[in-house]
C-alpha atoms as a PDB file:
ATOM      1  CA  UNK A   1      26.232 -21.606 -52.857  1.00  0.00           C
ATOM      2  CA  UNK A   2      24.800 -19.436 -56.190  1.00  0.00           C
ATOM      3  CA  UNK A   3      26.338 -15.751 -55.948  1.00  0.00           C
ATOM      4  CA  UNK A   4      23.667 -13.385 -55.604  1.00  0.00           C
ATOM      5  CA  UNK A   5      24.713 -12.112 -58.889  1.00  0.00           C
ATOM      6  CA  UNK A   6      23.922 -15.400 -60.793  1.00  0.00           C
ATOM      7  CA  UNK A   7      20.851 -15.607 -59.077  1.00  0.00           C
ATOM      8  CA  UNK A   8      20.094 -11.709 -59.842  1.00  0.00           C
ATOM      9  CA  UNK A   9      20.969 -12.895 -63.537  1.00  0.00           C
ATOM     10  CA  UNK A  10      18.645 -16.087 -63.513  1.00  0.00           C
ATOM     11  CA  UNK A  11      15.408 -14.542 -61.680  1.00  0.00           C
ATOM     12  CA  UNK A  12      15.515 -11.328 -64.248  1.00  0.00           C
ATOM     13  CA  UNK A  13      16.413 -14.182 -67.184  1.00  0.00           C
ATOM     14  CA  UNK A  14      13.520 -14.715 -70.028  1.00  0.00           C
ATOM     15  CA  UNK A  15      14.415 -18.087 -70.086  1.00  0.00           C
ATOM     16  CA  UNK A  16      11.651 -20.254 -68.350  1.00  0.00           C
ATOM     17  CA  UNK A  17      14.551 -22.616 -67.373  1.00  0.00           C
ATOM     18  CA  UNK A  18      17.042 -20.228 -66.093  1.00  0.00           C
ATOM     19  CA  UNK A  19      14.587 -18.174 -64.712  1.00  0.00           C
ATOM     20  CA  UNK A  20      13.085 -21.493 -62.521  1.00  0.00           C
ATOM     21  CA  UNK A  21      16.875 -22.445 -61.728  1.00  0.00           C
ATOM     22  CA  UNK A  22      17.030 -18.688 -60.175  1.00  0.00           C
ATOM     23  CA  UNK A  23      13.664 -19.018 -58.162  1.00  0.00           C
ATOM     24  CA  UNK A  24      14.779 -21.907 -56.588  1.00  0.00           C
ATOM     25  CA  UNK A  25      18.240 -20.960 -55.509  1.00  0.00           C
ATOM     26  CA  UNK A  26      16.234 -18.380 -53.730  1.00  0.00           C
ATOM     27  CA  UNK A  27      14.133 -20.496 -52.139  1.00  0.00           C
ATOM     28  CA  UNK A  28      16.818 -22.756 -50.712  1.00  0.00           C
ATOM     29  CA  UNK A  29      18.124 -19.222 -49.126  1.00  0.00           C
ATOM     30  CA  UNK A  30      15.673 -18.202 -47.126  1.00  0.00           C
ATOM     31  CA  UNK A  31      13.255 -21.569 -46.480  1.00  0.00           C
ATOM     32  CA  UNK A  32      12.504 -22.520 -42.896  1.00  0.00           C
ATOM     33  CA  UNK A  33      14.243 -25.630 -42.015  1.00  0.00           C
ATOM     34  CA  UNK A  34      11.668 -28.218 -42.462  1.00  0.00           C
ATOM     35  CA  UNK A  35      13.296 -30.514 -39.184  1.00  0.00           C
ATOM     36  CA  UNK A  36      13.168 -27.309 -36.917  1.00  0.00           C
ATOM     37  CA  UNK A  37      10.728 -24.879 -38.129  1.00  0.00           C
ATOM     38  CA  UNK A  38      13.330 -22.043 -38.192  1.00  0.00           C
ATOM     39  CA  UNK A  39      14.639 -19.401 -41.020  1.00  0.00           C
ATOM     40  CA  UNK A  40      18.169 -19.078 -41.470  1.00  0.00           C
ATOM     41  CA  UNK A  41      20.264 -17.351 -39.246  1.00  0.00           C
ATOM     42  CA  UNK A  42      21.086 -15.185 -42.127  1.00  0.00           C
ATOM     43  CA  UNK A  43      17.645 -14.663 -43.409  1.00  0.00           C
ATOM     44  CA  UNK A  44      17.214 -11.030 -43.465  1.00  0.00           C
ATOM     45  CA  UNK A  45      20.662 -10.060 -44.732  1.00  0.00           C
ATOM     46  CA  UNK A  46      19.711 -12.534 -47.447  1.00  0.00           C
ATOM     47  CA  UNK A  47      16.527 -11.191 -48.093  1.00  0.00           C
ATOM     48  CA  UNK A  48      17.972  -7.867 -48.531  1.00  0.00           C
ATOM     49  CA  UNK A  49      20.885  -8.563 -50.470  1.00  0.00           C
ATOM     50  CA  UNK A  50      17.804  -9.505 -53.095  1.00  0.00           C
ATOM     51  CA  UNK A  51      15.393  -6.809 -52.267  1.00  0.00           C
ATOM     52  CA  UNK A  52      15.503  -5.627 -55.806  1.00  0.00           C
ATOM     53  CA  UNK A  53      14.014  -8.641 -57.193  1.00  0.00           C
ATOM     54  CA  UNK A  54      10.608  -8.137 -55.393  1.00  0.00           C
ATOM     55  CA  UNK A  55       8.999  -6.613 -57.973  1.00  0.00           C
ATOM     56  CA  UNK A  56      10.350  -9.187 -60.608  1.00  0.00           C
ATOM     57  CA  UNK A  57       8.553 -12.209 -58.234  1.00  0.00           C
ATOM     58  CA  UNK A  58       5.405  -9.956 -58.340  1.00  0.00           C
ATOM     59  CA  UNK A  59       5.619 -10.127 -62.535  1.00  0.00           C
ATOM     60  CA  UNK A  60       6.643 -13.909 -62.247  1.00  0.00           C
ATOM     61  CA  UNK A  61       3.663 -14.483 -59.676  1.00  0.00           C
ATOM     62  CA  UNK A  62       0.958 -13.506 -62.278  1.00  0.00           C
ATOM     63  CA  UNK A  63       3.134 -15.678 -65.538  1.00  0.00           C
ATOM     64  CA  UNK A  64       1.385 -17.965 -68.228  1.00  0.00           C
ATOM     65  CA  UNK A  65       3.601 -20.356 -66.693  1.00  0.00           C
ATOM     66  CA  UNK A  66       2.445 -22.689 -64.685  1.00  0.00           C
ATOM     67  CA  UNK A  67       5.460 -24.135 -63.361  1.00  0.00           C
ATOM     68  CA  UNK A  68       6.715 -20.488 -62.609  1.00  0.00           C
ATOM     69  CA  UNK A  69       3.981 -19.525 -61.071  1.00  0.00           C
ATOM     70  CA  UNK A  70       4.039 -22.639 -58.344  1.00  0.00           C
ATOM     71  CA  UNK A  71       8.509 -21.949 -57.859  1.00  0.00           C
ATOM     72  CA  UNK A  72       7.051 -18.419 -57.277  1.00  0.00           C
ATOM     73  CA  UNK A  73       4.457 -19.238 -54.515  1.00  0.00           C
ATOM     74  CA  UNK A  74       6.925 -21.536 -53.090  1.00  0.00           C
ATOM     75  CA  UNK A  75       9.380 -18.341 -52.629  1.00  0.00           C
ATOM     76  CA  UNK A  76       7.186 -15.800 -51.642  1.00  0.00           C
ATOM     77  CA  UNK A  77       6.021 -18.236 -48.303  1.00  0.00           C
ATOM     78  CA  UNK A  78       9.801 -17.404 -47.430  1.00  0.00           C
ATOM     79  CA  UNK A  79      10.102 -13.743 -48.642  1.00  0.00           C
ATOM     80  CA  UNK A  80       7.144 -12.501 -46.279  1.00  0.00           C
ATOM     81  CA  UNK A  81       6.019  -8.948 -46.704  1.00  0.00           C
ATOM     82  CA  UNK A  82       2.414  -7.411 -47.604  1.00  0.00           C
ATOM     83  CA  UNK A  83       2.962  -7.698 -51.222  1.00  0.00           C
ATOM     84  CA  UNK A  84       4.148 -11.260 -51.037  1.00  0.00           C
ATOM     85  CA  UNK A  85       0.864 -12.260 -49.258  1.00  0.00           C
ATOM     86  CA  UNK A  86      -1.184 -10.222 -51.732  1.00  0.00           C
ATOM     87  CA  UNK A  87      -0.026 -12.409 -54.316  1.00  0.00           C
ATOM     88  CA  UNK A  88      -0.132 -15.297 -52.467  1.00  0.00           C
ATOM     89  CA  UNK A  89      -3.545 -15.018 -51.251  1.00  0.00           C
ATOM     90  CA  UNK A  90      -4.252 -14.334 -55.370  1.00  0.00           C
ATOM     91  CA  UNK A  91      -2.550 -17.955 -56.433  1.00  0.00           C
ATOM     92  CA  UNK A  92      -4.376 -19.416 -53.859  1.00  0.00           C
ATOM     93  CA  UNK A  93      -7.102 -19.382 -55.711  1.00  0.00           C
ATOM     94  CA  UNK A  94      -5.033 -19.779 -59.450  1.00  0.00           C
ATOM     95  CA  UNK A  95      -6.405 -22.839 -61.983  1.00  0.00           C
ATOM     96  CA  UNK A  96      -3.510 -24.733 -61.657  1.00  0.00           C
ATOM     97  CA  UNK A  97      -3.858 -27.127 -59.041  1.00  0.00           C
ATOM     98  CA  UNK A  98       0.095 -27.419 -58.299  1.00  0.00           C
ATOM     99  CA  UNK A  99       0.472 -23.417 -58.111  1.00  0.00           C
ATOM    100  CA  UNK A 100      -2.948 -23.280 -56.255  1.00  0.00           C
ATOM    101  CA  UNK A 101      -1.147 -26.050 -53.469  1.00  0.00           C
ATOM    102  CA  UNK A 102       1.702 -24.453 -53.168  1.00  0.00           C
ATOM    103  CA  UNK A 103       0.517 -21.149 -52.507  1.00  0.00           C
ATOM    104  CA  UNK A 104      -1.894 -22.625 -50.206  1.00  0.00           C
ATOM    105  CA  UNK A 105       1.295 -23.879 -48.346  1.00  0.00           C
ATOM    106  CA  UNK A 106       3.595 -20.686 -48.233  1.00  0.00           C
ATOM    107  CA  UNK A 107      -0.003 -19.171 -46.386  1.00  0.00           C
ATOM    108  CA  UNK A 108       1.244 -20.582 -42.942  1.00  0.00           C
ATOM    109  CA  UNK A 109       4.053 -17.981 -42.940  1.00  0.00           C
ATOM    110  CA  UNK A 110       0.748 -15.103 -42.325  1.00  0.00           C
ATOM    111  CA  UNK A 111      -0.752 -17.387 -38.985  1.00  0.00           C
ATOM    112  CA  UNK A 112      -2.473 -14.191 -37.684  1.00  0.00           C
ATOM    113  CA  UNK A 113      -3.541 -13.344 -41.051  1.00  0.00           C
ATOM    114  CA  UNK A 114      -7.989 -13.636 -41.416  1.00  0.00           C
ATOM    115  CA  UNK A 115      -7.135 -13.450 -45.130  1.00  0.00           C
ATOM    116  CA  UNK A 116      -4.817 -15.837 -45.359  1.00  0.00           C
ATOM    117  CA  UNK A 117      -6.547 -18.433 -42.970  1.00  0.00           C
ATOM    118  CA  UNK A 118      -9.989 -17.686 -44.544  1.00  0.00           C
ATOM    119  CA  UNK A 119      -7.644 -19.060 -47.784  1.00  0.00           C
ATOM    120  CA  UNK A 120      -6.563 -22.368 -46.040  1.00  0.00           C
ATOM    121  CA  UNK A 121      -9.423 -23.043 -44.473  1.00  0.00           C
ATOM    122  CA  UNK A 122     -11.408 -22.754 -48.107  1.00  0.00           C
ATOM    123  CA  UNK A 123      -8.417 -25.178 -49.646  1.00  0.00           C
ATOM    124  CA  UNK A 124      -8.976 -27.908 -46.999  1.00  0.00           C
ATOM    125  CA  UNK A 125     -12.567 -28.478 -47.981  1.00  0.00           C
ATOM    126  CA  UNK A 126     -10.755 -28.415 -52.350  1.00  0.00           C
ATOM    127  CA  UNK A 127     -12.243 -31.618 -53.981  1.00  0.00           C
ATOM    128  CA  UNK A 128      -7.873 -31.835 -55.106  1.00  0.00           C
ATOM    129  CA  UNK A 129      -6.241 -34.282 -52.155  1.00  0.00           C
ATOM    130  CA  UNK A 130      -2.813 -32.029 -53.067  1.00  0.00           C
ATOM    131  CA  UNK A 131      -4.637 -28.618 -51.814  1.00  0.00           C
ATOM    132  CA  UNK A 132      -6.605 -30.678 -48.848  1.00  0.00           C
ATOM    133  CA  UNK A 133      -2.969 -32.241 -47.915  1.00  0.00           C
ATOM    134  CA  UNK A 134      -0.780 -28.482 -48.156  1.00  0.00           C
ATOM    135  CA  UNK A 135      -3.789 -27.430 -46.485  1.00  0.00           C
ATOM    136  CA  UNK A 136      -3.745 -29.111 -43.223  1.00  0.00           C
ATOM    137  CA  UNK A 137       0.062 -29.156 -42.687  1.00  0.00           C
ATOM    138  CA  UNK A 138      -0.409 -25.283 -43.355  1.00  0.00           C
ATOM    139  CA  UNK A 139      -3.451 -24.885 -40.937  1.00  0.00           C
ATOM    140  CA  UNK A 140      -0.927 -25.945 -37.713  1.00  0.00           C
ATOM    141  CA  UNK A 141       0.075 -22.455 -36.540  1.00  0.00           C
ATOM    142  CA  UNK A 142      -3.380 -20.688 -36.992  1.00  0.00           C
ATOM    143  CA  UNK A 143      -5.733 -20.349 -33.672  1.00  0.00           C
ATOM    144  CA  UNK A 144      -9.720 -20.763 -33.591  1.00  0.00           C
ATOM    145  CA  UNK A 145     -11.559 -23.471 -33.049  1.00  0.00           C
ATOM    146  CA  UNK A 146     -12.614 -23.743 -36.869  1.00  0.00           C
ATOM    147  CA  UNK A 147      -8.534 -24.475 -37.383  1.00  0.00           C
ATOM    148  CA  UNK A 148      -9.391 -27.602 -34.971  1.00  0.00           C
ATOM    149  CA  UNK A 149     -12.659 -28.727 -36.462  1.00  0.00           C
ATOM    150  CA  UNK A 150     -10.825 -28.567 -40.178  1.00  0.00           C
ATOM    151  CA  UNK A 151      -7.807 -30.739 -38.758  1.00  0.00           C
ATOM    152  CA  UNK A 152     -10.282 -33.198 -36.917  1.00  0.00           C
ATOM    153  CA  UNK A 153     -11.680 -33.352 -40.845  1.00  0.00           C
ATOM    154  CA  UNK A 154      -8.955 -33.978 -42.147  1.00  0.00           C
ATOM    155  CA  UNK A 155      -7.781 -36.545 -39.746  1.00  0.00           C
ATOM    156  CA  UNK A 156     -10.992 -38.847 -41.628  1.00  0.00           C
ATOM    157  CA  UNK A 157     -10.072 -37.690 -45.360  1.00  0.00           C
ATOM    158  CA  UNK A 158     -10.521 -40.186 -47.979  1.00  0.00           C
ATOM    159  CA  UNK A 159      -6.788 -39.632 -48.793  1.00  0.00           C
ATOM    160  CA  UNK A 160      -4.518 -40.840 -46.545  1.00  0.00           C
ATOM    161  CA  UNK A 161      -1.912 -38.201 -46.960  1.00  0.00           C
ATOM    162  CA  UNK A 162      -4.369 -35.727 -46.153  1.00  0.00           C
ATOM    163  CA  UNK A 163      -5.301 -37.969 -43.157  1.00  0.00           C
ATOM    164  CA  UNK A 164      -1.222 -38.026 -41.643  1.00  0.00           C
ATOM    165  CA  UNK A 165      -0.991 -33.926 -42.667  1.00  0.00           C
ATOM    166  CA  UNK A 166      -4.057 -33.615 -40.237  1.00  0.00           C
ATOM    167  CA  UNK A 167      -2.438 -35.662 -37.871  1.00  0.00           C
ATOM    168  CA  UNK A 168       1.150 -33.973 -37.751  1.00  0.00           C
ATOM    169  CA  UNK A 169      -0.461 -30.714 -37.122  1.00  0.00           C
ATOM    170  CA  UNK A 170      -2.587 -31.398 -34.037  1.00  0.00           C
ATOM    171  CA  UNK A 171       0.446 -33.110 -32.852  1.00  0.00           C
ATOM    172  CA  UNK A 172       2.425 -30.034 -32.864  1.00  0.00           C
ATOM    173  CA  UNK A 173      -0.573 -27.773 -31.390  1.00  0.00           C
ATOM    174  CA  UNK A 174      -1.914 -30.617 -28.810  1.00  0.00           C
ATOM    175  CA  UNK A 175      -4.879 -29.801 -26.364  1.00  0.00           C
ATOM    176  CA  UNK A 176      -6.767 -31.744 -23.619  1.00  0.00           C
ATOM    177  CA  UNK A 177      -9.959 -31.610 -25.732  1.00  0.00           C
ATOM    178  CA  UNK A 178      -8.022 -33.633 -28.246  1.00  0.00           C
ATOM    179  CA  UNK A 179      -8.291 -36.899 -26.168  1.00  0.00           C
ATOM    180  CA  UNK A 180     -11.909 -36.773 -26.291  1.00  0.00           C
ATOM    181  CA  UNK A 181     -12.501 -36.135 -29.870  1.00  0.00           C
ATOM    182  CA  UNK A 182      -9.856 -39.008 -30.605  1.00  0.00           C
ATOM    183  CA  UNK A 183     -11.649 -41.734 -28.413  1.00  0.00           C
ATOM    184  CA  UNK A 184     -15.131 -40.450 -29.927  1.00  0.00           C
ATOM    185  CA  UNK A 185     -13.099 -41.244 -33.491  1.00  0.00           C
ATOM    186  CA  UNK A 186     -12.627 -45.149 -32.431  1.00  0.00           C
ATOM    187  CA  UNK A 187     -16.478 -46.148 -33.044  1.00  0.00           C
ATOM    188  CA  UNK A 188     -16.067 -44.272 -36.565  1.00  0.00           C
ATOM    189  CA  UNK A 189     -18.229 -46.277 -39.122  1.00  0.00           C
ATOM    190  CA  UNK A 190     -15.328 -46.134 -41.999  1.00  0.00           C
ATOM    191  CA  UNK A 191     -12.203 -47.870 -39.799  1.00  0.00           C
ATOM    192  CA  UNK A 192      -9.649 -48.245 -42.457  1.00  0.00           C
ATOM    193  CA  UNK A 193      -9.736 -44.095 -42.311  1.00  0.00           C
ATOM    194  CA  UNK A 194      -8.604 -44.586 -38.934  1.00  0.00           C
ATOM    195  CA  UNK A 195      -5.037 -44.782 -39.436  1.00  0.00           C
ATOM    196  CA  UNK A 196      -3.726 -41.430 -38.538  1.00  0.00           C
ATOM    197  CA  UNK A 197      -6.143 -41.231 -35.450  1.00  0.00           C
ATOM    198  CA  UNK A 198      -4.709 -44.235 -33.945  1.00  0.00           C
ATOM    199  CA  UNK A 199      -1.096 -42.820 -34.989  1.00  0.00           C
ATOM    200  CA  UNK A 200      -1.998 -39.465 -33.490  1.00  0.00           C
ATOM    201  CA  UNK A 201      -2.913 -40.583 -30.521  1.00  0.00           C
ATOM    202  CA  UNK A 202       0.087 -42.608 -29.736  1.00  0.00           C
ATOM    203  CA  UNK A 203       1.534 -39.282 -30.398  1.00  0.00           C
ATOM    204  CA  UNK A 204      -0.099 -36.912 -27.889  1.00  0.00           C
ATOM    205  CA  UNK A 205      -2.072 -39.632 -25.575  1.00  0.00           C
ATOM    206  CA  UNK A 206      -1.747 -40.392 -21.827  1.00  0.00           C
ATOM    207  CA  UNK A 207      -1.878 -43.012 -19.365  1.00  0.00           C
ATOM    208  CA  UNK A 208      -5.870 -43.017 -19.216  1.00  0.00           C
ATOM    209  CA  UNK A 209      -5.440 -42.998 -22.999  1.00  0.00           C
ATOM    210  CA  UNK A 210      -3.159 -45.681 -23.193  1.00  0.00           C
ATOM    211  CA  UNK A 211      -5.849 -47.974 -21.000  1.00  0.00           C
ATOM    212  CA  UNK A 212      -8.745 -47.238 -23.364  1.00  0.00           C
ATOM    213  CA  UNK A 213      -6.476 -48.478 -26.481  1.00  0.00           C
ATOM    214  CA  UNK A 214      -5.455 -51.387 -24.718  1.00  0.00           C
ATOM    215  CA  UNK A 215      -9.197 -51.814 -24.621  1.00  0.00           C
ATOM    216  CA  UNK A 216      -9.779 -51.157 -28.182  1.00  0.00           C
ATOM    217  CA  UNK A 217      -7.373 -53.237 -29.290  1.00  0.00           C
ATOM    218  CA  UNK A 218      -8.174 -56.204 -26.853  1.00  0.00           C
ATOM    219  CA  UNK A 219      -8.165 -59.739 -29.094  1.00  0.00           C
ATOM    220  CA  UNK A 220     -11.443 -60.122 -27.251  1.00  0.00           C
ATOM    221  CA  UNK A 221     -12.762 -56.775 -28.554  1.00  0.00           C
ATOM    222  CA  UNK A 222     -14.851 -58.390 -31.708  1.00  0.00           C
ATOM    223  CA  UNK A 223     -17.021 -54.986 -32.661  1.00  0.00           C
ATOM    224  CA  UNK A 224     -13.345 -53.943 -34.463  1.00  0.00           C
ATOM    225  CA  UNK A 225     -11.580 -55.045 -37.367  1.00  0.00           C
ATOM    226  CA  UNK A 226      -8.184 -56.552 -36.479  1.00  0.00           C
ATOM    227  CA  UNK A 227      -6.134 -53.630 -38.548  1.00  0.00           C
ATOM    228  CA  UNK A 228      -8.042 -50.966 -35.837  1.00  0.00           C
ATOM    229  CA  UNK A 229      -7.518 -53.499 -33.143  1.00  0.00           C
ATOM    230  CA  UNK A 230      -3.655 -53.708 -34.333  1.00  0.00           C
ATOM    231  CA  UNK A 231      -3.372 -50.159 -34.545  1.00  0.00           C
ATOM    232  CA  UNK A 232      -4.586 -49.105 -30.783  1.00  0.00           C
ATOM    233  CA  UNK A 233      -2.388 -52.017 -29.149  1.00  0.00           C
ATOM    234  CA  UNK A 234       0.337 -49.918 -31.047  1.00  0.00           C
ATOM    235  CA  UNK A 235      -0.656 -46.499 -30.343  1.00  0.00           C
ATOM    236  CA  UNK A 236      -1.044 -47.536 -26.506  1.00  0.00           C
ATOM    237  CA  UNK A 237       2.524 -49.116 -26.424  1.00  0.00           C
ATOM    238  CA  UNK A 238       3.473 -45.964 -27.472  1.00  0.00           C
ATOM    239  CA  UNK A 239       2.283 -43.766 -25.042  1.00  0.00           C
ATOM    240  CA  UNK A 240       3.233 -46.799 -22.478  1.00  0.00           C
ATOM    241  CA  UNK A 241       7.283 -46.136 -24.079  1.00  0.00           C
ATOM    242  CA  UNK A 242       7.018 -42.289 -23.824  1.00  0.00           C
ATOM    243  CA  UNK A 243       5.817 -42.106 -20.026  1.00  0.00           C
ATOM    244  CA  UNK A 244       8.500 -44.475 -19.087  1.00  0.00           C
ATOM    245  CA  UNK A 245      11.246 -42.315 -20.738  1.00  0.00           C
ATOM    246  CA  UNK A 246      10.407 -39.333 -18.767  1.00  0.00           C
END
């Protein structure tokens, strides 16, 4: 692991390159584990071991360069604080579309945050898939029923990535009311967009669930195409293998 002084070094560095190298080495400090969803153990002593750098991200936030710009947004999603989310909520709204993404991203670290999800919620209607995709994956840990109408969007994108970011957020923030929405999804008139439905419901589904895919997917069950039809039989063997394990 980088010294803090060699990272001190890099971040205040005018070199784009070293400067990037530095911004990085923070952000592999402090990042939530992307498996777990936790910070490091050591978070804040790292965090404060590098206080003095704040204002430096600040300056590196607002830099002609692009590419520092998005390393920046990355970090400050890990650095929290008032000032980090001011300039956060700024790039989430910059020209490039990678620094705008990214920013977008960091903006689940602020869930109670109206600014912040008034951000994400704008980036998940972006005509950019990137900013639609960070946007659902970053919509999972903020509440109102506006969060679940944007994720039910997304779960029908055009993209598919946005589609399966849609998807692995309701899964970790699953409701009753989901069920419903989900079966309403299997008559949808564009069924190749179906994908991450089918895949979420496997997911989250139950044993009533698991008897309406059967249904869907039912070789008798012409008004499908045989990909949706393939899909449910999968989704409701799922569900069928996670009752039985409990």
């Amino acid at each position: 692991m980088s010294s803090h002084a060699t990272i001190l070094r890099e971040v205040r560095s005018a070199d784009g390159d070293a400067c990037a190298r530095g911004l990085r080495r923070v952000t592999q400090l402090l990042a939530t584990d992307s498996v777990h969803g936790k910070r490091p153990a050591d978070w804040q002593a790292q965090r404060d071991a590098l206080a003095e750098l704040e204002p430096r991200f600040l300056e590196l936030a607002q830099s002609s360069d692009a590419v520092l710009r998005e390393l920046t947004a990355d970090l400050l999603g890990s650095w929290l604080g008032d000032a980090a989310l001011a300039a956060l909520l700024v790039l989430a709204r910059d020209e490039a579309e990678r620094v705008r993404a990214s920013a977008v991203g960091a903006l689940e670290a602020w869930p109670n945050d109206p600014a912040a999800k008034e951000a994400v919620l704008d980036a998940a209607q972006s005509n950019k898939w990137t900013i639609r995709m960070r946007a659902v994956r970053a919509l999972y840990p903020f509440a109102g029923q506006e969060v679940v109408d944007a994720l039910f969007s997304g779960l029908i994108d055009d993209d598919s990535y946005v589609r399966q970011g849609a998807a692995d957020s309701l899964a970790r923030r699953p409701l009753p009311e989901f069920h419903a929405r989900l079966r309403r999804l299997a008559d949808y008139p564009a069924p190749h967009m179906l994908d991450a439905a089918m895949d979420l419901f496997g997911t989250i589904g139950t044993a009533e669930d698991a008897v309406f895919l059967a249904k869907t997917g039912s070789w008798l069950n012409l008004s499908q195409p045989s990909f949706v039809r393939a899909w449910a039989r999968k989704a409701a063997k799922r569900i069928r293998e996670r009752l039985a394990a409990r």
